[in-house]
PDB file of N, CA and C in Angstrom:
ATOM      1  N   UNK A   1       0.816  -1.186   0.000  1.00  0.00           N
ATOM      2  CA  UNK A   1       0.000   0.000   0.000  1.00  0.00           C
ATOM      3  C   UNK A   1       0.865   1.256   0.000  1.00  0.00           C
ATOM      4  N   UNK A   2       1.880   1.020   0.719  1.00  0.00           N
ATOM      5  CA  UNK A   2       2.759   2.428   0.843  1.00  0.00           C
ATOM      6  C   UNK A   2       3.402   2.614  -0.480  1.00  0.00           C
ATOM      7  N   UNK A   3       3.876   1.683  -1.237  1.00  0.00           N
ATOM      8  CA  UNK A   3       4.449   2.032  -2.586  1.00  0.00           C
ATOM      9  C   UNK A   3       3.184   2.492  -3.601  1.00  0.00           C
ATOM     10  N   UNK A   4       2.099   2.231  -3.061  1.00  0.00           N
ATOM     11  CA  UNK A   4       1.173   2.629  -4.662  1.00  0.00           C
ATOM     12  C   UNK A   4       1.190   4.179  -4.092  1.00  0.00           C
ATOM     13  N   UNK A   5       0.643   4.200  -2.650  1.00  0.00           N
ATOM     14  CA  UNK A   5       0.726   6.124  -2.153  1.00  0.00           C
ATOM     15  C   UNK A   5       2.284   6.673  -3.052  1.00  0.00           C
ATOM     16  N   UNK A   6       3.260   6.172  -2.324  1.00  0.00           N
ATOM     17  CA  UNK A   6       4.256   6.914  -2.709  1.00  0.00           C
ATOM     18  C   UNK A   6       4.490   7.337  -4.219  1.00  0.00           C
ATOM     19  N   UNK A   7       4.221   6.021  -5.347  1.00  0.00           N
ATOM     20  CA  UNK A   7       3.784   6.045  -6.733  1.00  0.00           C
ATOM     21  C   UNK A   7       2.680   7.255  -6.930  1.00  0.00           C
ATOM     22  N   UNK A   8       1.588   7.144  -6.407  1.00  0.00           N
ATOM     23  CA  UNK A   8       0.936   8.338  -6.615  1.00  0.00           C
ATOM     24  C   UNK A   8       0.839   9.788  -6.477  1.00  0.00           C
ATOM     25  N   UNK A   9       1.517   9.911  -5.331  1.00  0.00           N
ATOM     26  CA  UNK A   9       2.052  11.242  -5.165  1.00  0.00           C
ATOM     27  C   UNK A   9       3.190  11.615  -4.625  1.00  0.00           C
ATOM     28  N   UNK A  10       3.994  11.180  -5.956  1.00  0.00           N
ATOM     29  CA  UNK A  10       5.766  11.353  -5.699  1.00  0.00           C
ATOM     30  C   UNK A  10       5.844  12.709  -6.084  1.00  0.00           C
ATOM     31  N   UNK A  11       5.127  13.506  -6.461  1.00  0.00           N
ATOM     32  CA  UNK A  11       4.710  15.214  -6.795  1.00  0.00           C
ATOM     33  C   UNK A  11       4.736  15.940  -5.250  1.00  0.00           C
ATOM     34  N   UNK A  12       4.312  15.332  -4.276  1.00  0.00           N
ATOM     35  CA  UNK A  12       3.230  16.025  -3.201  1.00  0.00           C
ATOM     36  C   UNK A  12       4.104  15.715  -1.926  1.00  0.00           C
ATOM     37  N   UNK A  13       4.907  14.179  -2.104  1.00  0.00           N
ATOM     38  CA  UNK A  13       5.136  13.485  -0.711  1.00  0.00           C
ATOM     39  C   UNK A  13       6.555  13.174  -1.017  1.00  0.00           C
ATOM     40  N   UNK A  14       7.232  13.240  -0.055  1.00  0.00           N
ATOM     41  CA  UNK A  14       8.402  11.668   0.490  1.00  0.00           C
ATOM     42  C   UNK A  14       7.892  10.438   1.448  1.00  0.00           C
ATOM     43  N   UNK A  15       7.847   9.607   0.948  1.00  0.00           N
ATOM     44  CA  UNK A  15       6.906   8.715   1.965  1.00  0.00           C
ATOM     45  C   UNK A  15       8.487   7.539   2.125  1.00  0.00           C
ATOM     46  N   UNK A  16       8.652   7.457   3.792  1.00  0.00           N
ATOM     47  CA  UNK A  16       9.977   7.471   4.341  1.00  0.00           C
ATOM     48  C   UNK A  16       9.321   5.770   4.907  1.00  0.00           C
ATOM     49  N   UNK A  17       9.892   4.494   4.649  1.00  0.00           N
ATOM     50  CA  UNK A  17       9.600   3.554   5.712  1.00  0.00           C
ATOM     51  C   UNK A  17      11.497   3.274   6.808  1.00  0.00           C
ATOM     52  N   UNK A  18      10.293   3.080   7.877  1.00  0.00           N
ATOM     53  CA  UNK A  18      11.446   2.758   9.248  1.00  0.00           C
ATOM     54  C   UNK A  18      11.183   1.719   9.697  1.00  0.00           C
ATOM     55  N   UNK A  19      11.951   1.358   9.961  1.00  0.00           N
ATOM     56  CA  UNK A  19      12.004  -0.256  10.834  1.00  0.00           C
ATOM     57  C   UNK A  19      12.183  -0.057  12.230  1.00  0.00           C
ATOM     58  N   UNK A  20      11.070   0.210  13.325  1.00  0.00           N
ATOM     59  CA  UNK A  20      11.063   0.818  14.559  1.00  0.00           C
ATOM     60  C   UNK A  20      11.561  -0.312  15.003  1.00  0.00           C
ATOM     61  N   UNK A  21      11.807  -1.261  14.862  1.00  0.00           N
ATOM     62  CA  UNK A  21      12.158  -2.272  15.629  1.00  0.00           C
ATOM     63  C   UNK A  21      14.312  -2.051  15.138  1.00  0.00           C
ATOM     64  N   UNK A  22      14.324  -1.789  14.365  1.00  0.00           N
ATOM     65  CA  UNK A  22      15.994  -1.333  14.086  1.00  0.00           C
ATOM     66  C   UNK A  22      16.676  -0.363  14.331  1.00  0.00           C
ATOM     67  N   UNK A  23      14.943   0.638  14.968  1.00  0.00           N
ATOM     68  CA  UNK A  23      15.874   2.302  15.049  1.00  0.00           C
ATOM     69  C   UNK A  23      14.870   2.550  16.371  1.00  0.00           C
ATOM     70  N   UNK A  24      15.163   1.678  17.428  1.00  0.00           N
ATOM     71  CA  UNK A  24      14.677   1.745  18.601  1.00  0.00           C
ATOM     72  C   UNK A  24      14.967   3.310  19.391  1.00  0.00           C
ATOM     73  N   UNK A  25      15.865   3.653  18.756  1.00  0.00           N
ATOM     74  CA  UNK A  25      16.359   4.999  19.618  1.00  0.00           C
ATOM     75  C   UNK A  25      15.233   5.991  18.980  1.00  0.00           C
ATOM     76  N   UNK A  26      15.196   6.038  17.834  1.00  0.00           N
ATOM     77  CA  UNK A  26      14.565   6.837  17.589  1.00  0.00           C
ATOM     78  C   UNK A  26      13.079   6.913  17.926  1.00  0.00           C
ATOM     79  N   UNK A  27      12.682   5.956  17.216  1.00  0.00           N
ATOM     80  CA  UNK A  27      11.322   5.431  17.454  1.00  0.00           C
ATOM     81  C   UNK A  27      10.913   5.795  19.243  1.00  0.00           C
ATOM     82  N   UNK A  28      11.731   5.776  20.410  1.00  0.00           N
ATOM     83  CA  UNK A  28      11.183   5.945  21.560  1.00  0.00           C
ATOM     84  C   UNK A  28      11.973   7.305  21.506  1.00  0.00           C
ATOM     85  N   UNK A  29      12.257   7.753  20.476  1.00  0.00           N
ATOM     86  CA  UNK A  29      12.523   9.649  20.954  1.00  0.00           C
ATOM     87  C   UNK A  29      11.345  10.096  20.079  1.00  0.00           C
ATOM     88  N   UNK A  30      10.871   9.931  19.270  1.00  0.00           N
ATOM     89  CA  UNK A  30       9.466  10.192  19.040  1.00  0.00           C
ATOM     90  C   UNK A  30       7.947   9.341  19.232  1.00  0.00           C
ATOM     91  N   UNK A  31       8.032   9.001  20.406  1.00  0.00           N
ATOM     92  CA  UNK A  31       6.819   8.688  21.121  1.00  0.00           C
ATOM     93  C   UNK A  31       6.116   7.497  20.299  1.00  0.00           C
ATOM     94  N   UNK A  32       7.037   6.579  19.738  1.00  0.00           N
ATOM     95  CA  UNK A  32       6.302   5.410  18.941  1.00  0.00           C
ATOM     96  C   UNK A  32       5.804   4.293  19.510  1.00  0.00           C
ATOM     97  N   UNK A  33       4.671   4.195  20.007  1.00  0.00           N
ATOM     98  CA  UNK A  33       4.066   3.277  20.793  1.00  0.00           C
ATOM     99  C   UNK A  33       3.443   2.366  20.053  1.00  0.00           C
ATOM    100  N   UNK A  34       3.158   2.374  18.784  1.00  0.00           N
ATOM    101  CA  UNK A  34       2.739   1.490  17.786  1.00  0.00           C
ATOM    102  C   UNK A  34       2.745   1.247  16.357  1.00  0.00           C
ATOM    103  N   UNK A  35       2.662   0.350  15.728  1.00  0.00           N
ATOM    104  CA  UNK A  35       2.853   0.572  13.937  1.00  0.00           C
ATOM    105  C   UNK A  35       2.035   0.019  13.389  1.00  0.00           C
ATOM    106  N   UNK A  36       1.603   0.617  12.117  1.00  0.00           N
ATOM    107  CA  UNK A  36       2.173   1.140  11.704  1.00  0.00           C
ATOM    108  C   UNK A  36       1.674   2.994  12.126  1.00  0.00           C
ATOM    109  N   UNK A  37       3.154   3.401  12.417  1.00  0.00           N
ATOM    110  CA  UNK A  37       3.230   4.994  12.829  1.00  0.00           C
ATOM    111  C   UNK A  37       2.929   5.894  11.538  1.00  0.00           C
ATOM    112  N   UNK A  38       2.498   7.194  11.431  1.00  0.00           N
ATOM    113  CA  UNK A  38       2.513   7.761  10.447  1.00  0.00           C
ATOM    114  C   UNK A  38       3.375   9.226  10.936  1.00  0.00           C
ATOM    115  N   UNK A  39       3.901   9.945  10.386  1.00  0.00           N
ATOM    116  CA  UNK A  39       4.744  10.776  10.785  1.00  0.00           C
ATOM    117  C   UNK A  39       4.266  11.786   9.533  1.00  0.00           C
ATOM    118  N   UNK A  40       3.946  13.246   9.387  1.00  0.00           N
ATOM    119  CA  UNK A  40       3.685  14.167   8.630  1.00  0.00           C
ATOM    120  C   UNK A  40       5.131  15.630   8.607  1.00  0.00           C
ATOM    121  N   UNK A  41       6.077  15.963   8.455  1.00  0.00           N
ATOM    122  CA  UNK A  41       6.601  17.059   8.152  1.00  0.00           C
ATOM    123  C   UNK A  41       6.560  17.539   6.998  1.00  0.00           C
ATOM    124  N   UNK A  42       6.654  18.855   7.670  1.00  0.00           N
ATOM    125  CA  UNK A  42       6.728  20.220   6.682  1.00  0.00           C
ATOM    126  C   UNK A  42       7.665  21.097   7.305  1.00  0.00           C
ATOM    127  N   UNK A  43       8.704  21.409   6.351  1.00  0.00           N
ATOM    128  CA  UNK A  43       9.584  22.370   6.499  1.00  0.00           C
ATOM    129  C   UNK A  43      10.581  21.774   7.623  1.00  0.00           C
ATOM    130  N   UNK A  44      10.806  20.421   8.078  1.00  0.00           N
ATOM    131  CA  UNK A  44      12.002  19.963   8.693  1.00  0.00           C
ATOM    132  C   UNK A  44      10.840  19.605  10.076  1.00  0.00           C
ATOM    133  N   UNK A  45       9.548  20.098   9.976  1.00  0.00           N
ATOM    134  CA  UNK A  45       8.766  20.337  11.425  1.00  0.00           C
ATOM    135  C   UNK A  45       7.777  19.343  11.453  1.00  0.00           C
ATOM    136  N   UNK A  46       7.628  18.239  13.081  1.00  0.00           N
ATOM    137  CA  UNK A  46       6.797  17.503  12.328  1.00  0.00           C
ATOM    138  C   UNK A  46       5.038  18.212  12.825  1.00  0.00           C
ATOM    139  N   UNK A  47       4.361  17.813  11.701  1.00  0.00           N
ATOM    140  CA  UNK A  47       2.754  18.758  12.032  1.00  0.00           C
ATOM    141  C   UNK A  47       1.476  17.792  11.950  1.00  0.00           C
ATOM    142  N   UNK A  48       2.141  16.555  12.497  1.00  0.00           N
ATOM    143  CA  UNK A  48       0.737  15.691  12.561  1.00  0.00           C
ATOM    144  C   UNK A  48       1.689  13.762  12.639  1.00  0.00           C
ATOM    145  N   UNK A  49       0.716  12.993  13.554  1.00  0.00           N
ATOM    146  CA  UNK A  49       0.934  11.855  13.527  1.00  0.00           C
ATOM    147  C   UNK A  49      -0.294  10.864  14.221  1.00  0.00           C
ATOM    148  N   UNK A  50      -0.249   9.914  13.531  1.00  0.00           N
ATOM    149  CA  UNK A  50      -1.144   9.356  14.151  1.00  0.00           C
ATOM    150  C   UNK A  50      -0.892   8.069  13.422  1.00  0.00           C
ATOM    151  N   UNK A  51      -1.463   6.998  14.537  1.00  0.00           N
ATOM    152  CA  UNK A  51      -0.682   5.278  14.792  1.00  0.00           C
ATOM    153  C   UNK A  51      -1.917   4.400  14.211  1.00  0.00           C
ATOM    154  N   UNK A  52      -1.592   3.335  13.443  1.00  0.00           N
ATOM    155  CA  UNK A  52      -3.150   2.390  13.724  1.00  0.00           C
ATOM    156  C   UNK A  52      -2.837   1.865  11.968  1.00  0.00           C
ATOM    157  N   UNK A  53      -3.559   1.275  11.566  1.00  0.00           N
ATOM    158  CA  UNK A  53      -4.310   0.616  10.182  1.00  0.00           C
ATOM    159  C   UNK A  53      -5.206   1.156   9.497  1.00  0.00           C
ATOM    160  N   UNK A  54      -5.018   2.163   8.559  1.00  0.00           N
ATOM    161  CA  UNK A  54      -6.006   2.857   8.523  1.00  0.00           C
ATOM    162  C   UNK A  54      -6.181   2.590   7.237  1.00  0.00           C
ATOM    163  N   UNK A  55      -7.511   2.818   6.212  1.00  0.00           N
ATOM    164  CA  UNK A  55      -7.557   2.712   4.932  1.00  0.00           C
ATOM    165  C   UNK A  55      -6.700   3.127   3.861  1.00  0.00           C
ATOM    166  N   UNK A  56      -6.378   2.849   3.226  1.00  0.00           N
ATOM    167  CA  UNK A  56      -5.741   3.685   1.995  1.00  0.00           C
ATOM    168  C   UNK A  56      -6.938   5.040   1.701  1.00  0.00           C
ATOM    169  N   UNK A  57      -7.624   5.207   1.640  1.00  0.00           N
ATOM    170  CA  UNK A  57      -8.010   6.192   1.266  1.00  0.00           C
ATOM    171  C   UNK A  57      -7.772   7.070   1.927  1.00  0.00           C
ATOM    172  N   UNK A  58      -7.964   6.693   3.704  1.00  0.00           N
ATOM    173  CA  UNK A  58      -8.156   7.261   4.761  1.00  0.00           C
ATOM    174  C   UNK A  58      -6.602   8.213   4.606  1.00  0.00           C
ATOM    175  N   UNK A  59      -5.772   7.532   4.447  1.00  0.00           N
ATOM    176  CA  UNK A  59      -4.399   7.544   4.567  1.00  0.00           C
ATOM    177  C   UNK A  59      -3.746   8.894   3.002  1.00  0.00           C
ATOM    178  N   UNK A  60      -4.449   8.568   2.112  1.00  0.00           N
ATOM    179  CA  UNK A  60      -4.488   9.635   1.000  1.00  0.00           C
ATOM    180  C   UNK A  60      -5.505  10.736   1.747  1.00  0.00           C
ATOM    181  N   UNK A  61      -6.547  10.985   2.276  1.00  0.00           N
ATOM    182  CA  UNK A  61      -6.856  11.938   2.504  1.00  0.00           C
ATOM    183  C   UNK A  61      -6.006  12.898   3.496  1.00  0.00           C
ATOM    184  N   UNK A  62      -5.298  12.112   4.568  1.00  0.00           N
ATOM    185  CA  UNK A  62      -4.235  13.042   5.335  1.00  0.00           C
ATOM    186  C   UNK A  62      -3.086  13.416   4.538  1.00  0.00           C
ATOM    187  N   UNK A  63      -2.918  12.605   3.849  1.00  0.00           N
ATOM    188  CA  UNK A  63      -1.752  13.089   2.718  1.00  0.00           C
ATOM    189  C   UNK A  63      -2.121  14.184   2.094  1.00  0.00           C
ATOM    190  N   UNK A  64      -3.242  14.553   0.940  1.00  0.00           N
ATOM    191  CA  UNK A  64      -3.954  15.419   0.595  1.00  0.00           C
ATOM    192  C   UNK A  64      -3.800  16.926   1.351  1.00  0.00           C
ATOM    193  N   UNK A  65      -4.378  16.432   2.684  1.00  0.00           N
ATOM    194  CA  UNK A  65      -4.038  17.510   3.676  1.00  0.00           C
ATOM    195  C   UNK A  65      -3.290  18.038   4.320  1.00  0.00           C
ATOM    196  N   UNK A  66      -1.878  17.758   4.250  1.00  0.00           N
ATOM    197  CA  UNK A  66      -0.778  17.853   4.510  1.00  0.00           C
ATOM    198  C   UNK A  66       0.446  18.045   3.630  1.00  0.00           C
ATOM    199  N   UNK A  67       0.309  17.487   2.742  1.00  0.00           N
ATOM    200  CA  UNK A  67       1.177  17.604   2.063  1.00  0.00           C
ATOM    201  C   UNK A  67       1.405  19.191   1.027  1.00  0.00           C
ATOM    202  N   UNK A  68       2.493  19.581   0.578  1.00  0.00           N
ATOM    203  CA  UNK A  68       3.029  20.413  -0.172  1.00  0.00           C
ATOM    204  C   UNK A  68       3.421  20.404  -1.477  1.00  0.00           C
ATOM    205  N   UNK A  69       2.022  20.632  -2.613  1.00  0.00           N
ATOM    206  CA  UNK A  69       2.674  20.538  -3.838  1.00  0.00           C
ATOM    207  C   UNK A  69       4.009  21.099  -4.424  1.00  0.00           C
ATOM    208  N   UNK A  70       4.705  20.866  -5.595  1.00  0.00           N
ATOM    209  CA  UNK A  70       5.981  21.237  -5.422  1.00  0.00           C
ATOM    210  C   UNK A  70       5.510  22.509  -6.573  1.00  0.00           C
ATOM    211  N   UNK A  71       4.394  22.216  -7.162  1.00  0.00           N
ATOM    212  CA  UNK A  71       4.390  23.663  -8.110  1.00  0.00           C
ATOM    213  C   UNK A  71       3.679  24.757  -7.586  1.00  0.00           C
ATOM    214  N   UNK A  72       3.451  24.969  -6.271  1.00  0.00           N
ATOM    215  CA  UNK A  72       2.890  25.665  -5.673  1.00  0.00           C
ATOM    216  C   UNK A  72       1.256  25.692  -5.231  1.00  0.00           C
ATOM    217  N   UNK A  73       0.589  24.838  -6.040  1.00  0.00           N
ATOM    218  CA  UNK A  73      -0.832  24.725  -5.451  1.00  0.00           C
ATOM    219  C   UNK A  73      -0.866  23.405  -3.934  1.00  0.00           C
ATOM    220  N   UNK A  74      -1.750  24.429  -3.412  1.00  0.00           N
ATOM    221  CA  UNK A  74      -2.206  23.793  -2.198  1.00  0.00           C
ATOM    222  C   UNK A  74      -3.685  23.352  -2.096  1.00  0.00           C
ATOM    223  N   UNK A  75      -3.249  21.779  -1.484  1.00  0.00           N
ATOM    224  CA  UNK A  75      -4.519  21.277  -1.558  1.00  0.00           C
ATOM    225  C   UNK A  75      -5.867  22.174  -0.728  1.00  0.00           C
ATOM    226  N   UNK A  76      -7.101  21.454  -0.939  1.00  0.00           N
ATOM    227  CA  UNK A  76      -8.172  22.410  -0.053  1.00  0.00           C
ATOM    228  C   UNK A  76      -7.842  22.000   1.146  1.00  0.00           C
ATOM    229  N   UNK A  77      -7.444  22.959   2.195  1.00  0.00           N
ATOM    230  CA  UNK A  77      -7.705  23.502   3.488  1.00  0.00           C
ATOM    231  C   UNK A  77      -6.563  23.118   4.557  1.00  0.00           C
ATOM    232  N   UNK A  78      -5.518  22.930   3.519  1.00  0.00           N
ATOM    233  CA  UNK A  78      -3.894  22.939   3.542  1.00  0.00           C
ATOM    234  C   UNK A  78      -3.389  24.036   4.055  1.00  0.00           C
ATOM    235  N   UNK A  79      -2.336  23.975   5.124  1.00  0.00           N
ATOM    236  CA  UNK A  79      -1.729  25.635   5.193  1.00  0.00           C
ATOM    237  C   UNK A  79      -0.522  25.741   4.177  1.00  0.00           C
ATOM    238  N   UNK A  80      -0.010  26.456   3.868  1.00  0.00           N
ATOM    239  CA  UNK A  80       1.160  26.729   2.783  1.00  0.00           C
ATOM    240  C   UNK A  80       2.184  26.520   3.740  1.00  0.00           C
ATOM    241  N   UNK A  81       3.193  25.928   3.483  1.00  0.00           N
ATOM    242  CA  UNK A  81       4.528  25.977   4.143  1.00  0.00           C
ATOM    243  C   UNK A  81       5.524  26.500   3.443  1.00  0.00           C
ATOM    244  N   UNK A  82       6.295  26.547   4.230  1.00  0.00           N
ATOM    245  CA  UNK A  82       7.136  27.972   4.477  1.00  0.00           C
ATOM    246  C   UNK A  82       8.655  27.680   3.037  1.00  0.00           C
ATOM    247  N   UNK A  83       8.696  26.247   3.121  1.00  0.00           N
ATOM    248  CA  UNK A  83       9.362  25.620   1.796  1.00  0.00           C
ATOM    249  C   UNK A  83       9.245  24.157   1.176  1.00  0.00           C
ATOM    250  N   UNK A  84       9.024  23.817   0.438  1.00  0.00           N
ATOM    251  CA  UNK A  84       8.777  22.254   0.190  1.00  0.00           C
ATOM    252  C   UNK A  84      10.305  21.405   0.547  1.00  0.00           C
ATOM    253  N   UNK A  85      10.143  20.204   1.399  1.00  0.00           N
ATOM    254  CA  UNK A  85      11.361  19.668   1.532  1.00  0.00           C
ATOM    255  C   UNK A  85      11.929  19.122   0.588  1.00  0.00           C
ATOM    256  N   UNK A  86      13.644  18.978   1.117  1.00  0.00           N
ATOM    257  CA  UNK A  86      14.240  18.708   0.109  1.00  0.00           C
ATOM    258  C   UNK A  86      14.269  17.291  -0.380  1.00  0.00           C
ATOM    259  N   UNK A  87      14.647  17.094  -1.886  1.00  0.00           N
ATOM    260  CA  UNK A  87      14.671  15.429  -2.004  1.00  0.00           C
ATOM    261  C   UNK A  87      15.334  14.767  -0.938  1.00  0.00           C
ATOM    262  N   UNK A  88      15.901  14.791  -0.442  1.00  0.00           N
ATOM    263  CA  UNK A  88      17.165  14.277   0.277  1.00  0.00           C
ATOM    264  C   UNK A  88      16.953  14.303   1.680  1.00  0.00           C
ATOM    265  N   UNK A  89      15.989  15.245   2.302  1.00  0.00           N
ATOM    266  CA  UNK A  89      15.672  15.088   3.144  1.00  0.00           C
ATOM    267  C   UNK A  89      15.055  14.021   4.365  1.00  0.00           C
ATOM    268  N   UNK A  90      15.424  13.580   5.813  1.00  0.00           N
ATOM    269  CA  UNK A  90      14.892  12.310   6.043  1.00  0.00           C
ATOM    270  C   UNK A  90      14.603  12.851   7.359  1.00  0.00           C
ATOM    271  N   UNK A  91      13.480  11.929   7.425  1.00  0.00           N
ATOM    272  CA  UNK A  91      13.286  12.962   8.981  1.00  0.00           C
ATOM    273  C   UNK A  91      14.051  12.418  10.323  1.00  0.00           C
ATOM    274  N   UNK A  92      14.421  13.003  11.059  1.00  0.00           N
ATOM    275  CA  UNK A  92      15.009  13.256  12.239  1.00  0.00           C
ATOM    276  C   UNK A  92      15.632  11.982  12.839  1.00  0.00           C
ATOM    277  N   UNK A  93      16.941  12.503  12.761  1.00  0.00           N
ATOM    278  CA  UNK A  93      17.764  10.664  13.304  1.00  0.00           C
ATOM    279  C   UNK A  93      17.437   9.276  12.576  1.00  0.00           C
ATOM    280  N   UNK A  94      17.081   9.381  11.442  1.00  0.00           N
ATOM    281  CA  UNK A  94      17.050   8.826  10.494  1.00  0.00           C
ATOM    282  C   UNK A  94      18.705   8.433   9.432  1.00  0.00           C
ATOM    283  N   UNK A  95      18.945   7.427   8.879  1.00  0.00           N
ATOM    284  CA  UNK A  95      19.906   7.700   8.298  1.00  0.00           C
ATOM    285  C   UNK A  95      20.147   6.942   6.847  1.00  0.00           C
ATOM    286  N   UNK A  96      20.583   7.193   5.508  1.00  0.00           N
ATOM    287  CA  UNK A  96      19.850   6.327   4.544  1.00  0.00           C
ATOM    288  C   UNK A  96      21.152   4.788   4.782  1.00  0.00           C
ATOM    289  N   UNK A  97      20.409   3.728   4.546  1.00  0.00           N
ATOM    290  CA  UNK A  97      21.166   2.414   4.478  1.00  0.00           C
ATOM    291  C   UNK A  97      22.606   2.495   3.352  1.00  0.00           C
TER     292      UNK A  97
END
């Protein structure tokens, strides 16, 4: 499911998988009490999370709402952020393999 999201809106998202069970440090420096975790940043900041099984749709609609097109339109009822992240970017104590 996470590769068809990420396939679909490789425009909008970085969609990051972690292995909380490999990056125990991290995972209990950001309050990960269960998976699958969802983690939302904008601009290096994180602005939303929430834990559980949730639909794919369910899961595109927070995307929708969160996320930062890169050509400048914002979805409905999106706040604009301040810069779209960078490709390269990973979020916090993260590190690429």
């Amino acid at each position: 499911m996470l590769e068809r999201l990420a396939s679909a809106n490789g425009e909008k998202v970085r969609i990051v998988k972690v292995d909380a069970n490999a990056n125990r440090a991290w995972a209990a420096n950001h309050q990960i009490r269960g998976v699958p975790a969802f983690l939302f940043y904008r601009g290096g900041s994180l602005v939303h999370q929430f834990t559980g099984a949730y639909p794919e749709e369910e899961i595109q609609r927070r995307i929708d709402q969160y996320a930062v097109v890169v050509d400048g339109d914002q979805p409905a009822g999106a706040e604009p952020a301040i810069k779209p992240m960078p490709n390269e970017w990973l979020p916090p104590g993260v590190t690429r393999e």
